[in-house]
C-alpha atoms as a PDB file:
ATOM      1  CA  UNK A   1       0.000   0.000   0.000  1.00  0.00           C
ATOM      2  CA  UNK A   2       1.725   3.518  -1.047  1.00  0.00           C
ATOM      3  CA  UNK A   3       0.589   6.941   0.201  1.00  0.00           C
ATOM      4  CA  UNK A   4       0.831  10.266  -1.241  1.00  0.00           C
ATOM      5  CA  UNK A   5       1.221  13.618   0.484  1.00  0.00           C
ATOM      6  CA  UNK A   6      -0.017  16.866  -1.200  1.00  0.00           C
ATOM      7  CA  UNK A   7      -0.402  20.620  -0.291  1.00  0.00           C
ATOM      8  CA  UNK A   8      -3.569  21.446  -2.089  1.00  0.00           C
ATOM      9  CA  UNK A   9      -4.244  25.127  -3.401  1.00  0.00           C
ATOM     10  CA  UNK A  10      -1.332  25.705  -3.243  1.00  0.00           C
ATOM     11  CA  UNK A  11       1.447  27.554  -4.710  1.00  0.00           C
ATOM     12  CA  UNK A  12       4.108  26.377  -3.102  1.00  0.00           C
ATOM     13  CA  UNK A  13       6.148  23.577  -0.668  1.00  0.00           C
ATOM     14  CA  UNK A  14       4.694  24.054   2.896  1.00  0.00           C
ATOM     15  CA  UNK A  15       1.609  26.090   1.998  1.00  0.00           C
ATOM     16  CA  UNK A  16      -1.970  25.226   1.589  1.00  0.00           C
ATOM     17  CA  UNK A  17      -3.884  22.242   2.665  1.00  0.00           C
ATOM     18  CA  UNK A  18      -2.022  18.794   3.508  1.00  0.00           C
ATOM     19  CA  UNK A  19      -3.852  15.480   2.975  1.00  0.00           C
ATOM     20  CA  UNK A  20      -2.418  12.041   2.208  1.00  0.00           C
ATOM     21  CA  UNK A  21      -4.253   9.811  -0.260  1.00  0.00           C
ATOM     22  CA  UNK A  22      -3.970   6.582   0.142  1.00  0.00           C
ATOM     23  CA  UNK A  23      -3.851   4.114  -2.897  1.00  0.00           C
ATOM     24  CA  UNK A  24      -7.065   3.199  -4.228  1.00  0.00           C
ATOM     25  CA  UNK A  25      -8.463  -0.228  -2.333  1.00  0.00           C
ATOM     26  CA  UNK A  26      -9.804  -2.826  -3.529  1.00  0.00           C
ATOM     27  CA  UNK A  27     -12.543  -2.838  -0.994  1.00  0.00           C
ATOM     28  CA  UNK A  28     -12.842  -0.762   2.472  1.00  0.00           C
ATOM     29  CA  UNK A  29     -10.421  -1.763   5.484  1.00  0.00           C
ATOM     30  CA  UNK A  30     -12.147  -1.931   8.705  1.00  0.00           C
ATOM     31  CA  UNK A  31     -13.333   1.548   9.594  1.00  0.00           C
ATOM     32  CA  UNK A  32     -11.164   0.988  13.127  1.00  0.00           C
ATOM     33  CA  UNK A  33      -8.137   0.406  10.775  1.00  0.00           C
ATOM     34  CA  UNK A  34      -9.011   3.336   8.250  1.00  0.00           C
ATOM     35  CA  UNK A  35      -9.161   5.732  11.733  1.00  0.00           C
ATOM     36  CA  UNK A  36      -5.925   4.466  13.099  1.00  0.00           C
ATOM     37  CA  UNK A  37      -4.005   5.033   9.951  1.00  0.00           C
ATOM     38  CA  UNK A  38      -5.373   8.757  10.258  1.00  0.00           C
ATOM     39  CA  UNK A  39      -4.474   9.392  13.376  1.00  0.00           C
ATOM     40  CA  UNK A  40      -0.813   8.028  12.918  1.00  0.00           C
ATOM     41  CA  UNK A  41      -0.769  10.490   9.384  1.00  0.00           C
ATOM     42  CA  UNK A  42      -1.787  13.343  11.411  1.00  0.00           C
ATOM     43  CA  UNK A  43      -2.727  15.600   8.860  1.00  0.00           C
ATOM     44  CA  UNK A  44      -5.820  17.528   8.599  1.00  0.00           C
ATOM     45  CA  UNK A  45      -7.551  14.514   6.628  1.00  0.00           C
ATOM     46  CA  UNK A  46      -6.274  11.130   4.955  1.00  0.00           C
ATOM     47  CA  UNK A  47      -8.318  10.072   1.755  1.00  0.00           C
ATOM     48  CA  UNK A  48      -9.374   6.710   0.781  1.00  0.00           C
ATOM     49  CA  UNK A  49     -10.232   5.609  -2.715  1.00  0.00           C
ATOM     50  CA  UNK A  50     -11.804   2.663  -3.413  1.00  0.00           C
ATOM     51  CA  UNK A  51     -12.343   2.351  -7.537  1.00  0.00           C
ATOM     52  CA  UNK A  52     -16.534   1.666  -8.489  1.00  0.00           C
ATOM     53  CA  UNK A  53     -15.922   1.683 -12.272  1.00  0.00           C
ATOM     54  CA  UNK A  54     -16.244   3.782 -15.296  1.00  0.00           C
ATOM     55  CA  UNK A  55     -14.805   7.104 -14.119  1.00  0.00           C
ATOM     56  CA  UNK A  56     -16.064   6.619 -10.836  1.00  0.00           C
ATOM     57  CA  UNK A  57     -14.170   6.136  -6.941  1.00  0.00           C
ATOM     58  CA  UNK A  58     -15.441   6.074  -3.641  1.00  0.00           C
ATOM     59  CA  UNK A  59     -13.895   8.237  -1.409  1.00  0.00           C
ATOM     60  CA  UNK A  60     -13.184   8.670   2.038  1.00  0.00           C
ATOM     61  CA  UNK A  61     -12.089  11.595   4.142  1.00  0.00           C
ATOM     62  CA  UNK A  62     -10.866  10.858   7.783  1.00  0.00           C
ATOM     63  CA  UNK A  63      -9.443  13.533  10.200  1.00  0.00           C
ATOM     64  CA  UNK A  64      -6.818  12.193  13.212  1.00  0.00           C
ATOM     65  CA  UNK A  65     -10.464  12.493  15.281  1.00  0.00           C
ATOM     66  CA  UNK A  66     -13.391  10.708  13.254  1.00  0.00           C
ATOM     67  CA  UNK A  67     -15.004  10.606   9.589  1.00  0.00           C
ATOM     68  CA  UNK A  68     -16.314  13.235   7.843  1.00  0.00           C
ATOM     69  CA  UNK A  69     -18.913  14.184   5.277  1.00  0.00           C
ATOM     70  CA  UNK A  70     -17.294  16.429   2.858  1.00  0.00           C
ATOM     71  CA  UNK A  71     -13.637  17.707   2.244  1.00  0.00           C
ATOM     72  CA  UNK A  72     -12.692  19.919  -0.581  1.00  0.00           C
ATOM     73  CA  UNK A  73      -8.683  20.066  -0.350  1.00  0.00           C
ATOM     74  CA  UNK A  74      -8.535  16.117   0.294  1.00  0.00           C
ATOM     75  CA  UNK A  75     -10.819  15.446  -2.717  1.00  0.00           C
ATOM     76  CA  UNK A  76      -8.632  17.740  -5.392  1.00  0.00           C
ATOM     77  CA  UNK A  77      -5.573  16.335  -3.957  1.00  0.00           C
ATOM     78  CA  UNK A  78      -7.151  12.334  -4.470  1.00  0.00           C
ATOM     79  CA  UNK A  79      -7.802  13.594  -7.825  1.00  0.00           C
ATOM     80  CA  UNK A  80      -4.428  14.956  -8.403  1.00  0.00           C
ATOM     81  CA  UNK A  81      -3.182  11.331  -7.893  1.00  0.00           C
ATOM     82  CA  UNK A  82      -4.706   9.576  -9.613  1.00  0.00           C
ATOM     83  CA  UNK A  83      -4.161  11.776 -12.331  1.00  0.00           C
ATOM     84  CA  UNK A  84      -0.716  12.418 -12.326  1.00  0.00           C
ATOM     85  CA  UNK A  85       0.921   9.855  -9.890  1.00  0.00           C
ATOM     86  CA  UNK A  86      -1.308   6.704 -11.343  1.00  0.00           C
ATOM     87  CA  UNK A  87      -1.855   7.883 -15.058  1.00  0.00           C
ATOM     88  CA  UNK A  88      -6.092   7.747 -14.771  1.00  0.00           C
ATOM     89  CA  UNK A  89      -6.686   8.917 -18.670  1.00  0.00           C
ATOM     90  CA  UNK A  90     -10.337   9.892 -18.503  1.00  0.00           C
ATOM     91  CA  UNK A  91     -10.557  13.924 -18.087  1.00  0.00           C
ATOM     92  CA  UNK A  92     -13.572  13.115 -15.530  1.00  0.00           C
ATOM     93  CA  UNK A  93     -13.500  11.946 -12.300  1.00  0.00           C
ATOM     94  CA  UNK A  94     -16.919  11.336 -10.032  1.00  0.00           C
ATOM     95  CA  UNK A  95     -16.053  10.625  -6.677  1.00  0.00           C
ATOM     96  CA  UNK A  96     -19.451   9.150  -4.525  1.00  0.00           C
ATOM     97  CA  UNK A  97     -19.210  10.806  -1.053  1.00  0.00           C
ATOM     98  CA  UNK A  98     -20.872  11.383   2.055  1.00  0.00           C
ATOM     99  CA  UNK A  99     -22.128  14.152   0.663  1.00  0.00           C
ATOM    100  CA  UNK A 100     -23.220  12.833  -2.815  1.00  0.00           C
ATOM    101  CA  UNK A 101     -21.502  13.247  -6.053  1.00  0.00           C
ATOM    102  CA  UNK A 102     -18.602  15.288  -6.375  1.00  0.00           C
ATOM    103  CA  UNK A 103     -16.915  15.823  -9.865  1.00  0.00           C
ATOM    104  CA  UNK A 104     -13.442  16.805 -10.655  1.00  0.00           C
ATOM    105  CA  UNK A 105     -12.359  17.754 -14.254  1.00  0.00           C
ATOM    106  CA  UNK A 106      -9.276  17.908 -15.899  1.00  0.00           C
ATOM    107  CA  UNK A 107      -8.581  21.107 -17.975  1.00  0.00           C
ATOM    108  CA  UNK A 108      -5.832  23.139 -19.473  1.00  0.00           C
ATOM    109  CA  UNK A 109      -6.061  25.607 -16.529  1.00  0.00           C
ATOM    110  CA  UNK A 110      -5.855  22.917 -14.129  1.00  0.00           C
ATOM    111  CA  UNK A 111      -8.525  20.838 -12.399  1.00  0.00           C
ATOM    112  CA  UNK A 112     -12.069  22.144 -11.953  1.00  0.00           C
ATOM    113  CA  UNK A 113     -14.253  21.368  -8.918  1.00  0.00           C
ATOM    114  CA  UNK A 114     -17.516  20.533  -8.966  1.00  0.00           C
ATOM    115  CA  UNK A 115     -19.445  20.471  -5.632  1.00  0.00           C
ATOM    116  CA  UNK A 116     -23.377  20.298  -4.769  1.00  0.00           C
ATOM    117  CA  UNK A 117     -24.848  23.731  -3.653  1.00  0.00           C
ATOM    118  CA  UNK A 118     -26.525  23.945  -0.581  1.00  0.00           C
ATOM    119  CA  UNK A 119     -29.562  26.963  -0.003  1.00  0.00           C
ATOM    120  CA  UNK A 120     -28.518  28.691   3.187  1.00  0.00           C
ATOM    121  CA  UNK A 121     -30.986  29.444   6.143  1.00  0.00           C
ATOM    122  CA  UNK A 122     -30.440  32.644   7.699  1.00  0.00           C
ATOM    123  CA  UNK A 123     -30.923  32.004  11.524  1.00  0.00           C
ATOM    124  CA  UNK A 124     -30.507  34.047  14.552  1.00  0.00           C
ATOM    125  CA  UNK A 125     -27.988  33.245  16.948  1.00  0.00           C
ATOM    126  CA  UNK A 126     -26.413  36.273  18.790  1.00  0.00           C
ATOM    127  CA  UNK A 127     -24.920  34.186  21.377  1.00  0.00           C
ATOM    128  CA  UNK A 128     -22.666  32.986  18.305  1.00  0.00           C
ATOM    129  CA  UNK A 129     -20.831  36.248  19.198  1.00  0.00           C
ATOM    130  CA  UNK A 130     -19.452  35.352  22.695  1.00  0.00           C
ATOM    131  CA  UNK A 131     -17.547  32.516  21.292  1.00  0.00           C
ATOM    132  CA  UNK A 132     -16.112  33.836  17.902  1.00  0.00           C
ATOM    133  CA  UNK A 133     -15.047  37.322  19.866  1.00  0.00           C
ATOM    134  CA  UNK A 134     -17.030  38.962  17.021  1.00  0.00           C
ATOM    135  CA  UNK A 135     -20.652  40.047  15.964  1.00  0.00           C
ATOM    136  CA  UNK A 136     -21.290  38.424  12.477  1.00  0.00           C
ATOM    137  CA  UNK A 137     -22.871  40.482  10.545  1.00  0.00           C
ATOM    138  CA  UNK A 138     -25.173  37.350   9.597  1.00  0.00           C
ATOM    139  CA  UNK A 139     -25.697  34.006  10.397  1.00  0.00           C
ATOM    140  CA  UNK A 140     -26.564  30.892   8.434  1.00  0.00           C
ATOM    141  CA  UNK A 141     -27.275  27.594   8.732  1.00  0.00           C
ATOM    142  CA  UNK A 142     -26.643  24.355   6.348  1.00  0.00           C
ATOM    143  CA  UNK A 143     -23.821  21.755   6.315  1.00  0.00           C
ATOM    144  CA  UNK A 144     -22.490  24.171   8.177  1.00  0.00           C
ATOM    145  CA  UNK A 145     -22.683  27.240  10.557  1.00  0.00           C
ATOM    146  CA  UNK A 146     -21.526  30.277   8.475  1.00  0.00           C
ATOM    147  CA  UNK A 147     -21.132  33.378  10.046  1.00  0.00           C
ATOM    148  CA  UNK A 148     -20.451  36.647   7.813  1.00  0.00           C
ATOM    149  CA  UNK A 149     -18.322  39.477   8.472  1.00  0.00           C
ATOM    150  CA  UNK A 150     -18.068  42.701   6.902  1.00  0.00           C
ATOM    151  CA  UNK A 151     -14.717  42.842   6.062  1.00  0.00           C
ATOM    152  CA  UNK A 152     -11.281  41.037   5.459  1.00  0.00           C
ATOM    153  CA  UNK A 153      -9.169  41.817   8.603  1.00  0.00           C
ATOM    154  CA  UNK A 154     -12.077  40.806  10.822  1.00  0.00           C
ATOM    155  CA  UNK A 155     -11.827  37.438   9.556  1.00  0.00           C
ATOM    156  CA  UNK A 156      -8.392  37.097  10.049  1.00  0.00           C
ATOM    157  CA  UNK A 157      -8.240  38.225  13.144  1.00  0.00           C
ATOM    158  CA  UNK A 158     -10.814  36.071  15.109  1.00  0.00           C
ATOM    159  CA  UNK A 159      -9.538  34.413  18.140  1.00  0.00           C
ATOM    160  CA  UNK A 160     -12.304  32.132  18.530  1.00  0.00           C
ATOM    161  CA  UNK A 161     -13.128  29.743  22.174  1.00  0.00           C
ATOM    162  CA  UNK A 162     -12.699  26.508  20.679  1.00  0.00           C
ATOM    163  CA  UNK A 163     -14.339  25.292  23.602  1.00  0.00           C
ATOM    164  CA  UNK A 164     -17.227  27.265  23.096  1.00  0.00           C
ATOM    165  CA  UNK A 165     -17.932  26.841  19.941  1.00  0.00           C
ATOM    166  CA  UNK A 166     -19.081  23.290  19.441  1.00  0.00           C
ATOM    167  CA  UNK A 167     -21.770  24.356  22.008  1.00  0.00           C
ATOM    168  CA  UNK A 168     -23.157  26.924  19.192  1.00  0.00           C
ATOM    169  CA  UNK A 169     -22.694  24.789  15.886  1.00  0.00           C
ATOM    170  CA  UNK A 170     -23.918  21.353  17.585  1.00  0.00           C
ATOM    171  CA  UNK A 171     -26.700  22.862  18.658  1.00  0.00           C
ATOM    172  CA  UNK A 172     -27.838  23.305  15.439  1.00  0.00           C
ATOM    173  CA  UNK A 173     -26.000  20.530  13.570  1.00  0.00           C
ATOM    174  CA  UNK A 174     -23.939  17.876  14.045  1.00  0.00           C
ATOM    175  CA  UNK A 175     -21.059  18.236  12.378  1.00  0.00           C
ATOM    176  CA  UNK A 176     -19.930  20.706  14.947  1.00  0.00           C
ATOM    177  CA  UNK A 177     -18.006  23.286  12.783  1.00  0.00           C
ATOM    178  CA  UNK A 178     -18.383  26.982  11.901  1.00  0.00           C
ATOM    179  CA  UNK A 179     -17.293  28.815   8.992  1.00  0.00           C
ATOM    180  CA  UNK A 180     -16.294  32.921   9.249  1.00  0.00           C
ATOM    181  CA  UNK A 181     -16.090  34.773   5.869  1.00  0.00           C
ATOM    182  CA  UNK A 182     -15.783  37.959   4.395  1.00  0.00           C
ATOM    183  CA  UNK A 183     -15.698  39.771   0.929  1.00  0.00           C
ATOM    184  CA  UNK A 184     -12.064  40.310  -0.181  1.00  0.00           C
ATOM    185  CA  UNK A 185     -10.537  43.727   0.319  1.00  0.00           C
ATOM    186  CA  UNK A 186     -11.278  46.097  -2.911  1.00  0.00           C
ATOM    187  CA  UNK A 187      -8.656  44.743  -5.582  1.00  0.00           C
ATOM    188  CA  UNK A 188      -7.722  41.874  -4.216  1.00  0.00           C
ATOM    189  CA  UNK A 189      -7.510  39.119  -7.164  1.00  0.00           C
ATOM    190  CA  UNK A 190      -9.925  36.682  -4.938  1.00  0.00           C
ATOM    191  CA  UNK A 191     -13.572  37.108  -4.085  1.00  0.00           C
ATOM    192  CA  UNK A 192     -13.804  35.999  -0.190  1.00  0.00           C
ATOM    193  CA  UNK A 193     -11.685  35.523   2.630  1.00  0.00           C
ATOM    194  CA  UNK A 194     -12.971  32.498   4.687  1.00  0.00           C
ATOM    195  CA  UNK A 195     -11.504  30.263   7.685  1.00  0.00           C
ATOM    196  CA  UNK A 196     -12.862  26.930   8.953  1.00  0.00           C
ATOM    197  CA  UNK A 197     -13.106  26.113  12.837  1.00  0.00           C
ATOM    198  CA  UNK A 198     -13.450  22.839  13.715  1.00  0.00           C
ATOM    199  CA  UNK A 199     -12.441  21.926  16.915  1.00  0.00           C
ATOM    200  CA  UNK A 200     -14.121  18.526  17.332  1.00  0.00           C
ATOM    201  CA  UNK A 201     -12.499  17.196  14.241  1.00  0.00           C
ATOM    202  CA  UNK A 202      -8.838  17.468  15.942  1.00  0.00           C
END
């Protein structure tokens, strides 16, 4: 069995978002086995592949802490691999998930994501405050808790209670995790500034 370890969006050594991806299986390990193996990685998620046919994997994500439903970085860098470490030909990759169907492309720009699109719910939750350090401007609710800011620097500032927070997001859903975001400073070349908190996935 081989492993590979990316950075994903990145542009660089050292920067972006580490996963391994572990050579596609044959057929799932024990899920005991698949969690231990993540844990000794210790990187934000390990990917499993497991090949279905015609295009088609089933994939995986596993943090050192538990499974979970949906993980962008993990899923470009599983589709990296098999592109360019294990020569998969097709242009078109459909990976079945947790969290459905997600498609990768190959293109002369680079690879193209394609994820489902959840409707959010706005919701009100001003205690979400306490524990972020910050009033959102808004709060929604989906897969996720997303909390919007006005601007850039309040983003990247937060100094969020970890503790705290899983007390907010679980008590709304289960996966426990809250996402702060902002619209990029004026001429920035990216739209949004966003940062994931997850402390029950450690």
């Amino acid at each position: 069995m081989r492993q590979f370890l990316l950075d994903a969006f990145a542009t660089g050594p050292f920067k972006g978002g580490p996963a391994w991806v572990v050579e596609p299986l044959t057929d799932w390990p024990d899920d005991a086995w698949m969690q231990a193996l993540a844990m000794e990685n210790n990187q934000a998620e390990t990917a499993y592949l497991r090949p279905a046919g015609h295009g088609r994997f089933d994939l995986r994500w596993f943090t050192p802490a538990c499974e979970v439903k949906l993980c962008g970085h993990a899923t470009l860098a599983s589709a990296h691999v098999l592109f360019e470490e294990l020569g998969h030909d097709a242009d078109r990759l459909v990976f079945s998930t947790l969290s459905g169907d997600l498609i990768v492309t190959r293109t002369a720009g680079g690879l193209e994501m394609d994820f489902p699109a959840y409707e959010p719910v706005a919701i009100d939750m001003p205690d979400l405050a306490t524990a972020l350090g910050a009033t959102p401007k808004a709060v929604y609710g989906g897969p996720a808790l997303i909390a919007l800011f006005d601007d850039e620097a309040t983003v990247r500032g937060l100094t969020p209670d970890l503790k705290a927070l899983p007390l907010y997001a679980g008590s709304v859903y289960n996966d426990r995790h809250v996402v702060v975001t902002a619209p990029a400073d004026p001429g920035k070349p990216y739209d949004a500034v966003s940062r994931l908190f997850a402390p029950t996935w450690a």
